[in-house]
PDB file of N, CA and C in Angstrom:
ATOM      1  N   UNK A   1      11.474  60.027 -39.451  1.00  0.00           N
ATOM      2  CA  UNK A   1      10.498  60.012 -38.379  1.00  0.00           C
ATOM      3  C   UNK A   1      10.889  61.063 -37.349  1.00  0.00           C
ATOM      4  N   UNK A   2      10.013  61.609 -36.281  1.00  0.00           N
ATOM      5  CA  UNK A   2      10.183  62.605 -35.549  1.00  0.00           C
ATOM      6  C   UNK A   2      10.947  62.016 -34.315  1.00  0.00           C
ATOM      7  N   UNK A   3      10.989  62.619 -33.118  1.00  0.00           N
ATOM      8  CA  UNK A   3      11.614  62.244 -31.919  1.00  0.00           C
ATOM      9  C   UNK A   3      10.935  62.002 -31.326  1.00  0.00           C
ATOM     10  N   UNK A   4       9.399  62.458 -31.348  1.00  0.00           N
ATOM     11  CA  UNK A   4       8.181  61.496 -30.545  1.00  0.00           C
ATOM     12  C   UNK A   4       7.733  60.766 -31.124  1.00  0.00           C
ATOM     13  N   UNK A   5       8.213  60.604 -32.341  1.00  0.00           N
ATOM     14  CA  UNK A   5       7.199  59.135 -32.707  1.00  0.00           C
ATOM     15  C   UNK A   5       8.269  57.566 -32.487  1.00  0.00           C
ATOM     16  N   UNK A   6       9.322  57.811 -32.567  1.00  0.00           N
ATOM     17  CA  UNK A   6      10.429  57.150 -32.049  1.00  0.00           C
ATOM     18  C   UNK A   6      10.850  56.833 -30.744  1.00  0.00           C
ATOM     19  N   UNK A   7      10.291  57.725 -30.035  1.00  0.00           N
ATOM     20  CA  UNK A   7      10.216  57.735 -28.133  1.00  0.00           C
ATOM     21  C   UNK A   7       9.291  57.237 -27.824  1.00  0.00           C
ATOM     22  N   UNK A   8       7.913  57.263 -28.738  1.00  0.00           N
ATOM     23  CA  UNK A   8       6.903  56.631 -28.551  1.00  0.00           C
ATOM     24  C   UNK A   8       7.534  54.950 -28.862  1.00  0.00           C
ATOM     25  N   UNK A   9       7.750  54.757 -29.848  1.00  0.00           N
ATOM     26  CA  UNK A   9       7.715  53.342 -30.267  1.00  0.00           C
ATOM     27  C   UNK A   9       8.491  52.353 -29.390  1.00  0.00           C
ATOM     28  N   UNK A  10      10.104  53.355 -28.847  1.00  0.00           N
ATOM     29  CA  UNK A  10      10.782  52.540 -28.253  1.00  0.00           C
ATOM     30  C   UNK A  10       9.849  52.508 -26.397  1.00  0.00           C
ATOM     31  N   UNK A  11       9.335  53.082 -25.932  1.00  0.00           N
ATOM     32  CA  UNK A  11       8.576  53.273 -24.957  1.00  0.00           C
ATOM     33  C   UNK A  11       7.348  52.225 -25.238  1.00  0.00           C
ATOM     34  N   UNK A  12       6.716  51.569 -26.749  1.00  0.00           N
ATOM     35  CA  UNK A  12       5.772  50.520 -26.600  1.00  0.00           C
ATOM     36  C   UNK A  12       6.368  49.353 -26.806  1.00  0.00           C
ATOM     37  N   UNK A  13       7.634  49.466 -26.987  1.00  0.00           N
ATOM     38  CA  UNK A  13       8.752  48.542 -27.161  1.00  0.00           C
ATOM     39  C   UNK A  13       9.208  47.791 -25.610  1.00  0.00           C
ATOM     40  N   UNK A  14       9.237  48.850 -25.103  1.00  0.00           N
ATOM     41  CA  UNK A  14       9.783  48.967 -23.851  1.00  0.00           C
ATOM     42  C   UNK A  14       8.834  47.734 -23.009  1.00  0.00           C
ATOM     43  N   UNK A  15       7.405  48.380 -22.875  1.00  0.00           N
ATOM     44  CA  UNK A  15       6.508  48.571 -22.383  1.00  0.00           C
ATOM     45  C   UNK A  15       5.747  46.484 -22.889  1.00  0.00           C
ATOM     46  N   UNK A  16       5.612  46.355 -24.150  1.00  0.00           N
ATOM     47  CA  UNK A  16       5.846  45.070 -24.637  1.00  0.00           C
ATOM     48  C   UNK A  16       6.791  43.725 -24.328  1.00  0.00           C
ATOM     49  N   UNK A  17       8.423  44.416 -23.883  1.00  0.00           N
ATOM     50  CA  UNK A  17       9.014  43.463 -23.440  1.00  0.00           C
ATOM     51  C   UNK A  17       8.718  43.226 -21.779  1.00  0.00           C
ATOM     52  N   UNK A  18       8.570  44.194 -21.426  1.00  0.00           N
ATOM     53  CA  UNK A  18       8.201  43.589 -19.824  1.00  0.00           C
ATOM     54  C   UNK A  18       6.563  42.773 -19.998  1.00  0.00           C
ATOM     55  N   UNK A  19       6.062  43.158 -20.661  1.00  0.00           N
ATOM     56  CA  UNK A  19       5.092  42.033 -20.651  1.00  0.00           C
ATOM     57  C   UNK A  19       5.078  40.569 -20.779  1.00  0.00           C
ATOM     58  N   UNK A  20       6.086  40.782 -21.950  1.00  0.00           N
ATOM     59  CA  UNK A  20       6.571  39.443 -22.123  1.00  0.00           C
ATOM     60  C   UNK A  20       7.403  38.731 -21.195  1.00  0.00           C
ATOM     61  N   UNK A  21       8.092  39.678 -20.601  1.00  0.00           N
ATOM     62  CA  UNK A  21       8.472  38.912 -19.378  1.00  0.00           C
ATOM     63  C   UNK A  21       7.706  38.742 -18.362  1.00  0.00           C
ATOM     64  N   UNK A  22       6.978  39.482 -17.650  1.00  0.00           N
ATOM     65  CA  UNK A  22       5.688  39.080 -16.564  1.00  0.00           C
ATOM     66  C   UNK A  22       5.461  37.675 -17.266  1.00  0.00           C
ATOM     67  N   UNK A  23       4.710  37.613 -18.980  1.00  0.00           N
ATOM     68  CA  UNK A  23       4.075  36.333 -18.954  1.00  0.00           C
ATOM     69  C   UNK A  23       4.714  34.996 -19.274  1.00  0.00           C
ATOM     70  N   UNK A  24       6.159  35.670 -19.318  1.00  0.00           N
ATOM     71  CA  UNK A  24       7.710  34.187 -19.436  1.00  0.00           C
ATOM     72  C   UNK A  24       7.038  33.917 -17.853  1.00  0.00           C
ATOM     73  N   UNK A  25       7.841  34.862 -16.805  1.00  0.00           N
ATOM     74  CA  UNK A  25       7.675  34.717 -15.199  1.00  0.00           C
ATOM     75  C   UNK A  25       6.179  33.909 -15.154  1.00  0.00           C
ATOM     76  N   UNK A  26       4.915  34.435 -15.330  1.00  0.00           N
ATOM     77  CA  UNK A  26       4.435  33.774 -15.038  1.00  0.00           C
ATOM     78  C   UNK A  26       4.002  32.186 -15.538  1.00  0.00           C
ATOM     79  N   UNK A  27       4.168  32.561 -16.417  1.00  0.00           N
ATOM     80  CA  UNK A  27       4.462  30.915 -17.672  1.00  0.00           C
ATOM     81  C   UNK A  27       5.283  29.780 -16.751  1.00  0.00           C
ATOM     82  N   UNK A  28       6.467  30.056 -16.529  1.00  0.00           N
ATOM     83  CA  UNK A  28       7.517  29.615 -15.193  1.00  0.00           C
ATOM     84  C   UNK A  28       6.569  29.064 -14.178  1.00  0.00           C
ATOM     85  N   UNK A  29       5.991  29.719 -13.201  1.00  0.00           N
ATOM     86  CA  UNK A  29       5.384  29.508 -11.918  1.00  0.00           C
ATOM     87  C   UNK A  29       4.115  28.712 -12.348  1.00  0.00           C
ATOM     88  N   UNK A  30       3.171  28.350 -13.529  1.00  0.00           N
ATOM     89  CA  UNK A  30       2.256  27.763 -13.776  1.00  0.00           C
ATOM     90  C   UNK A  30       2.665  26.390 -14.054  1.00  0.00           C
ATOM     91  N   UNK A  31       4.121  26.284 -14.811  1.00  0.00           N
ATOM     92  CA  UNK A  31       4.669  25.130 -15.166  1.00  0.00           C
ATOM     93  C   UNK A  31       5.416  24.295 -13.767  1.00  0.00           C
ATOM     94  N   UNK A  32       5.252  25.276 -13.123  1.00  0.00           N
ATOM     95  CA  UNK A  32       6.288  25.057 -11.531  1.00  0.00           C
ATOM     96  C   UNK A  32       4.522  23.860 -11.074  1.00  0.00           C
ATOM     97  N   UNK A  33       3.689  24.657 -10.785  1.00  0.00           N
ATOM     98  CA  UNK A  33       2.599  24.604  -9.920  1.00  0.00           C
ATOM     99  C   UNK A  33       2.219  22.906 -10.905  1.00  0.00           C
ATOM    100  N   UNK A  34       1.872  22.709 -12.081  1.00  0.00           N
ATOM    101  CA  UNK A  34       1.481  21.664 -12.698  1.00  0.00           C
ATOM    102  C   UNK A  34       2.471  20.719 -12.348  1.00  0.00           C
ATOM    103  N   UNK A  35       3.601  20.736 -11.884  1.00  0.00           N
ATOM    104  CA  UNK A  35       4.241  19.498 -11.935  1.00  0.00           C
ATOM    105  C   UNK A  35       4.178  19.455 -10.607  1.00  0.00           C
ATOM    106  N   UNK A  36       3.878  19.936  -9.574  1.00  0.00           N
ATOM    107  CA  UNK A  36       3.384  20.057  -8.664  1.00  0.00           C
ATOM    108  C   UNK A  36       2.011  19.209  -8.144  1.00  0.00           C
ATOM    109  N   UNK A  37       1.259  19.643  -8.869  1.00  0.00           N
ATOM    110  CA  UNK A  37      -0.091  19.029  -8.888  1.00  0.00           C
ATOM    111  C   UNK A  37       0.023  17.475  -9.607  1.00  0.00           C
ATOM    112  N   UNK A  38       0.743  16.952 -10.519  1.00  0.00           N
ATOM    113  CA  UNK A  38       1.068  16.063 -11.170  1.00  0.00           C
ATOM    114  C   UNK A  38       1.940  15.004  -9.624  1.00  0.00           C
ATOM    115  N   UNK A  39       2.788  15.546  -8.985  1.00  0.00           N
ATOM    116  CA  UNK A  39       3.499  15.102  -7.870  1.00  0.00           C
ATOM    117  C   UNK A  39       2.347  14.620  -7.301  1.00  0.00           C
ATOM    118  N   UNK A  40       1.573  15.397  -6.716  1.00  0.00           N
ATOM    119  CA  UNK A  40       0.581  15.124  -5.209  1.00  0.00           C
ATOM    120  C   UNK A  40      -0.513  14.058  -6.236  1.00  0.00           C
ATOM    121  N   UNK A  41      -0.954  14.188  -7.783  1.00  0.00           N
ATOM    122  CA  UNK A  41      -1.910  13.301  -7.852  1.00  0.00           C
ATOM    123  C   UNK A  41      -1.333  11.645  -7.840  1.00  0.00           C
ATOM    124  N   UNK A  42       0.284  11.722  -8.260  1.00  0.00           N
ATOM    125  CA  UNK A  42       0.234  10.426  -8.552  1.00  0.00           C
ATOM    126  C   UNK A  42       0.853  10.240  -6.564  1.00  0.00           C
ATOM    127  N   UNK A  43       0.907  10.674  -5.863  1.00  0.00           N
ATOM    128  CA  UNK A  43       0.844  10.336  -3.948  1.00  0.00           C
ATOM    129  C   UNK A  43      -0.530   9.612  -3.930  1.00  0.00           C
ATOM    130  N   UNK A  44      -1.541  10.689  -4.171  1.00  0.00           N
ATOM    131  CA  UNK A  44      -2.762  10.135  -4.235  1.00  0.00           C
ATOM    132  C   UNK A  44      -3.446   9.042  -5.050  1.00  0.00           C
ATOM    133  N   UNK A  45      -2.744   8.156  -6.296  1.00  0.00           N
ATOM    134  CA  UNK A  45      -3.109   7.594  -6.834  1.00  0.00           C
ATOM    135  C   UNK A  45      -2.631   6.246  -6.429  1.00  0.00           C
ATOM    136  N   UNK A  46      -1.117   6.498  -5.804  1.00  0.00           N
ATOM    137  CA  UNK A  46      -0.670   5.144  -4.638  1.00  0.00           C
ATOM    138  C   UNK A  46      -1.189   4.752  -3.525  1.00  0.00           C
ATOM    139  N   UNK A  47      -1.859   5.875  -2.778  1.00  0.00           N
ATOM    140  CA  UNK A  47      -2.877   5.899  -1.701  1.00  0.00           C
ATOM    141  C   UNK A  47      -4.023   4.810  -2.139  1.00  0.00           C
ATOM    142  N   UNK A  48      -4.553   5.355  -2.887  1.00  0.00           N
ATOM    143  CA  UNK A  48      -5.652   4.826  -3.710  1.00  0.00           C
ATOM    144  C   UNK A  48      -5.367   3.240  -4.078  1.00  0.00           C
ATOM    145  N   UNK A  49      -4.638   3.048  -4.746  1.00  0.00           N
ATOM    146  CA  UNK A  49      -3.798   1.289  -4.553  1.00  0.00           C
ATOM    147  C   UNK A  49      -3.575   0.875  -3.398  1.00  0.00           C
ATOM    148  N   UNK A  50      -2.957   1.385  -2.802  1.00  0.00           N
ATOM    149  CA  UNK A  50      -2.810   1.080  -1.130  1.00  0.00           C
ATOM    150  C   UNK A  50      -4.315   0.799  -0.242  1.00  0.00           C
ATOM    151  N   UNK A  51      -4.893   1.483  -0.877  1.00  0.00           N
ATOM    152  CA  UNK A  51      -6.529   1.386   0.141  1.00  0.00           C
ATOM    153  C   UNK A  51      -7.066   0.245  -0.455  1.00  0.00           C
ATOM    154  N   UNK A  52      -7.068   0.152  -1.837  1.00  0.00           N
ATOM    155  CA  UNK A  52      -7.665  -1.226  -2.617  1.00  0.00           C
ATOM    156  C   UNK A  52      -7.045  -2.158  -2.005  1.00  0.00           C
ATOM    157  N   UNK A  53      -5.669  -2.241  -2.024  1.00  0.00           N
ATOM    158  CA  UNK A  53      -4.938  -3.650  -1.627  1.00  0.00           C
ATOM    159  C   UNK A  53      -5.421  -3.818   0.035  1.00  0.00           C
ATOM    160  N   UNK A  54      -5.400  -2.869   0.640  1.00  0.00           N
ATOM    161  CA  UNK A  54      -6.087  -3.420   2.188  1.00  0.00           C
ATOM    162  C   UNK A  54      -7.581  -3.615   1.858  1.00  0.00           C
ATOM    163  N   UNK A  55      -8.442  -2.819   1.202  1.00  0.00           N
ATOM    164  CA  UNK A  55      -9.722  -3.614   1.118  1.00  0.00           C
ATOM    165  C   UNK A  55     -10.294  -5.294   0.567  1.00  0.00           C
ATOM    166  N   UNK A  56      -9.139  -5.366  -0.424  1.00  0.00           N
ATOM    167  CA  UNK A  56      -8.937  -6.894  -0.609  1.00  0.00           C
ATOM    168  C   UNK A  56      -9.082  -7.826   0.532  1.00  0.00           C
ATOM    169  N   UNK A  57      -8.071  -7.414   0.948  1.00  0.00           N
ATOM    170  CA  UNK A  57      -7.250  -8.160   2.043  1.00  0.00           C
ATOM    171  C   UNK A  57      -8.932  -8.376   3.206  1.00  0.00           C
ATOM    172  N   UNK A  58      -8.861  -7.012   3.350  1.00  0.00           N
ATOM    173  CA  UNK A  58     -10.495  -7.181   4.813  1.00  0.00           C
ATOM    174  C   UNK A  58     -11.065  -8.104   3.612  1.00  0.00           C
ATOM    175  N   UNK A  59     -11.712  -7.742   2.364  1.00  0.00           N
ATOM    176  CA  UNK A  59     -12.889  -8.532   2.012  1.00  0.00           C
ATOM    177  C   UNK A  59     -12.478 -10.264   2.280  1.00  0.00           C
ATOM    178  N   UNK A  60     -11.351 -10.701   1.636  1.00  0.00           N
ATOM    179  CA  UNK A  60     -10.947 -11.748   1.972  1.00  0.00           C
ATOM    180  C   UNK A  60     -11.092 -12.386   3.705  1.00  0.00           C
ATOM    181  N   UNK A  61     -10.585 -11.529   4.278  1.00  0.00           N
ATOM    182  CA  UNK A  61     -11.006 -11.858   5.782  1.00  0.00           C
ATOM    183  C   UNK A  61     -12.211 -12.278   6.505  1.00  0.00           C
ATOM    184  N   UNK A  62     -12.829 -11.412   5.772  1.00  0.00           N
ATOM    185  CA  UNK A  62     -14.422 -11.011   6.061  1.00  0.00           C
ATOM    186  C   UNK A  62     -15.006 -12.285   5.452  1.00  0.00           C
ATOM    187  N   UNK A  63     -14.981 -12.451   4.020  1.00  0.00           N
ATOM    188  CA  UNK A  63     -15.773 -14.380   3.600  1.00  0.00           C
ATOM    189  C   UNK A  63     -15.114 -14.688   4.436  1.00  0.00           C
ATOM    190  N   UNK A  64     -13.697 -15.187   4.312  1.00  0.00           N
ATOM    191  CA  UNK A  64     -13.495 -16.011   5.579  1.00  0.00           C
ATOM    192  C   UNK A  64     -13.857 -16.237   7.205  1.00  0.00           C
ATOM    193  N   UNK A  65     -14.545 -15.086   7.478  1.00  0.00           N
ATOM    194  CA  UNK A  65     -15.170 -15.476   8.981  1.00  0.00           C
ATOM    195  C   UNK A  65     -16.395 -15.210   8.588  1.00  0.00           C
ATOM    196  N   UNK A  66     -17.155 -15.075   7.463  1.00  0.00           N
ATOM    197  CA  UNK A  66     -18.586 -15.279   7.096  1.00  0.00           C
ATOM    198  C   UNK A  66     -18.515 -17.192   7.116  1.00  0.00           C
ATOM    199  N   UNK A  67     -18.044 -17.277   6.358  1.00  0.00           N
ATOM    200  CA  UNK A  67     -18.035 -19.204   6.217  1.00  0.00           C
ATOM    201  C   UNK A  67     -17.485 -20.106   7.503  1.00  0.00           C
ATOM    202  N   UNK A  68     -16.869 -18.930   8.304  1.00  0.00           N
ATOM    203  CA  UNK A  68     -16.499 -19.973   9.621  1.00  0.00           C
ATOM    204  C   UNK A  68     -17.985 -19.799  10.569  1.00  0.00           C
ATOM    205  N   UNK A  69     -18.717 -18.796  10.241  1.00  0.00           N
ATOM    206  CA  UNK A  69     -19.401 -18.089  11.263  1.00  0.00           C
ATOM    207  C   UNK A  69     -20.654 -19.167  10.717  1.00  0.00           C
ATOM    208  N   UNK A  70     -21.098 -19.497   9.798  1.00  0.00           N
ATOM    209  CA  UNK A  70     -21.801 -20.303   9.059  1.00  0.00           C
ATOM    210  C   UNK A  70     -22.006 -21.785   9.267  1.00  0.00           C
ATOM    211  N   UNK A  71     -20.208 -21.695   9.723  1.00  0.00           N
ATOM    212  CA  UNK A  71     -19.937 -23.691   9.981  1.00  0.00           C
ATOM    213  C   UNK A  71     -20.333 -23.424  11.530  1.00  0.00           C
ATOM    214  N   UNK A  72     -20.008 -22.104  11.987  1.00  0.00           N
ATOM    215  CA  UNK A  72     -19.630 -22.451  13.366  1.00  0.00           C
ATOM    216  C   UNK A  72     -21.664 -22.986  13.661  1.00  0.00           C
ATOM    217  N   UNK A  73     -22.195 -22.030  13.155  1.00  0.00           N
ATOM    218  CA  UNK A  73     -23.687 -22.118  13.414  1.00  0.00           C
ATOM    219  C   UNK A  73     -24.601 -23.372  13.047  1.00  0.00           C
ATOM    220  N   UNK A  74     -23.934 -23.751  11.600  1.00  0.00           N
ATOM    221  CA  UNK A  74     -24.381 -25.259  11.525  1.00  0.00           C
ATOM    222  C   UNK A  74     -23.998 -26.485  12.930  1.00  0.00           C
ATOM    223  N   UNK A  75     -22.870 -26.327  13.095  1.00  0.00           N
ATOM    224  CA  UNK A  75     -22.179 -27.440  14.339  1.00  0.00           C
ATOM    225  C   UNK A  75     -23.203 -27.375  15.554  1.00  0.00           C
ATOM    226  N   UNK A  76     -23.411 -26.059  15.852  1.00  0.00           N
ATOM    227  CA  UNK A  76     -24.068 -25.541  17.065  1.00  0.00           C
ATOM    228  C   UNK A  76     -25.843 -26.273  16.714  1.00  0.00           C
ATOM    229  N   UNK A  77     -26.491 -25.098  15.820  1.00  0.00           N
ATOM    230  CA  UNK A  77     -27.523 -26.435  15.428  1.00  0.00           C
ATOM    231  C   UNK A  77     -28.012 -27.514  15.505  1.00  0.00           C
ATOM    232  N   UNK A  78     -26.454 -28.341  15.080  1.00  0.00           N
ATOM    233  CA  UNK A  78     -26.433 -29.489  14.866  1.00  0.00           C
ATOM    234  C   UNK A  78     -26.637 -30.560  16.376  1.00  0.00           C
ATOM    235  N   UNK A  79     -25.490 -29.538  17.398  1.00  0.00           N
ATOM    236  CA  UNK A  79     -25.382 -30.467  18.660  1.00  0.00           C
ATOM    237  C   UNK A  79     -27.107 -29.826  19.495  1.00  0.00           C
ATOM    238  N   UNK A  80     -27.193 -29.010  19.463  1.00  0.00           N
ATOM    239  CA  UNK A  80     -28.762 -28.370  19.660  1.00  0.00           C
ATOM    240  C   UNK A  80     -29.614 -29.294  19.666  1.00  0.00           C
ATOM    241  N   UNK A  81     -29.957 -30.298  18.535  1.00  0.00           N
ATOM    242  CA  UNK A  81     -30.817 -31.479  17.962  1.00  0.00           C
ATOM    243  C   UNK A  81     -30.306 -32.410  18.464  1.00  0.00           C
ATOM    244  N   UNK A  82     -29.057 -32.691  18.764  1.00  0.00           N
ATOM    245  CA  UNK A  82     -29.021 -33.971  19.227  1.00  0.00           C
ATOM    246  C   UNK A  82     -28.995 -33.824  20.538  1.00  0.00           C
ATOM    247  N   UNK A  83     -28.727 -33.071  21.285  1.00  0.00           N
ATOM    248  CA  UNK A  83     -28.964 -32.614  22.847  1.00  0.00           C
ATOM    249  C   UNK A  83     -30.390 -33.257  23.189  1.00  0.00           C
ATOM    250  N   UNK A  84     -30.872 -32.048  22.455  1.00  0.00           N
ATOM    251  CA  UNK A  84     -32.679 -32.039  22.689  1.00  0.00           C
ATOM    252  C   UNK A  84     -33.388 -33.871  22.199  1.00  0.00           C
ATOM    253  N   UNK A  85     -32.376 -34.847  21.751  1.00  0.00           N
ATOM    254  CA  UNK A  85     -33.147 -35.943  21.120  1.00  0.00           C
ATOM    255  C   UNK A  85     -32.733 -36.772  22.352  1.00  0.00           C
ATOM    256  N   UNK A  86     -31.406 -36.330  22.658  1.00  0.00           N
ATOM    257  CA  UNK A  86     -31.128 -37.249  24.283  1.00  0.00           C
ATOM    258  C   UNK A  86     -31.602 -37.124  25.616  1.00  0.00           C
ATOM    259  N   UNK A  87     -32.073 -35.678  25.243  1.00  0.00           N
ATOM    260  CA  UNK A  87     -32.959 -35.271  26.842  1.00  0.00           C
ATOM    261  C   UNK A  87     -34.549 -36.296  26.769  1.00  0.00           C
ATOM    262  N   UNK A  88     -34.628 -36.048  25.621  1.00  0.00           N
ATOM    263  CA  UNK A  88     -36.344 -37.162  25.162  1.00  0.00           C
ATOM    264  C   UNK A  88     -36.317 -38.468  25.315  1.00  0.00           C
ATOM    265  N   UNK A  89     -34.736 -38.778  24.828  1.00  0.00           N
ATOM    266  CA  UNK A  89     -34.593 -40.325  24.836  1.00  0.00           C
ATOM    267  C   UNK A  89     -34.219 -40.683  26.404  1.00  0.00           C
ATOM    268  N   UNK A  90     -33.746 -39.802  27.144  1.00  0.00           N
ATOM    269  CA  UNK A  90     -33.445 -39.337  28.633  1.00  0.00           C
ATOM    270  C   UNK A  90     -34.836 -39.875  29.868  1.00  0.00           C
ATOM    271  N   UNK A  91     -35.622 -38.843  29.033  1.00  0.00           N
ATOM    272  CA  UNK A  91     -37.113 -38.959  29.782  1.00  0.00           C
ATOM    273  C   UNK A  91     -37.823 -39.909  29.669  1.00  0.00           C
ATOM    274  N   UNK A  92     -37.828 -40.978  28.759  1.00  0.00           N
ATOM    275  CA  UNK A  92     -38.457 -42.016  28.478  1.00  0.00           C
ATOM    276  C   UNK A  92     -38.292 -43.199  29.161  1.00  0.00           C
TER     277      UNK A  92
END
């Protein structure tokens, strides 16, 4: 073979391994960034449990002062009618 076709080859040789390294390097920093992103989703996926377990908690709260709010209104009602039957039985 000649001396340029050999200067050539080791020059696409050359020219090939730094590529391969740019795309090792960047191969590196993509694998960096995914475990990265893998970190922050499972933050966000405890968040996410964390918000359920307090929404429990309110919903639970919440029937519970729906059904007090319910009794409280029946009682009230209730003395309402008998008020109003003693003011009649009152007037008579």
């Amino acid at each position: 073979m000649e001396q340029k076709q050999l200067d050539r080859m080791e020059d696409m040789l050359t020219n090939l391994i730094k590529i391969v390294g740019t795309l090792s390097n960047d191969f590196q920093m993509m694998k960096e960034e995914m475990r990265e992103m893998k970190d922050e989703l499972q933050d966000v996926k405890k968040d996410i449990e964390e918000v359920k377990k307090v929404q429990e908690v309110t919903n639970r709260i919440l029937t519970d002062m729906r059904a007090d709010q319910d009794h409280i209104w029946e009682k009230a009602a209730k003395n309402e009618r008998e008020l109003a039957k003693l003011k009649r039985h009152l007037q008579l």
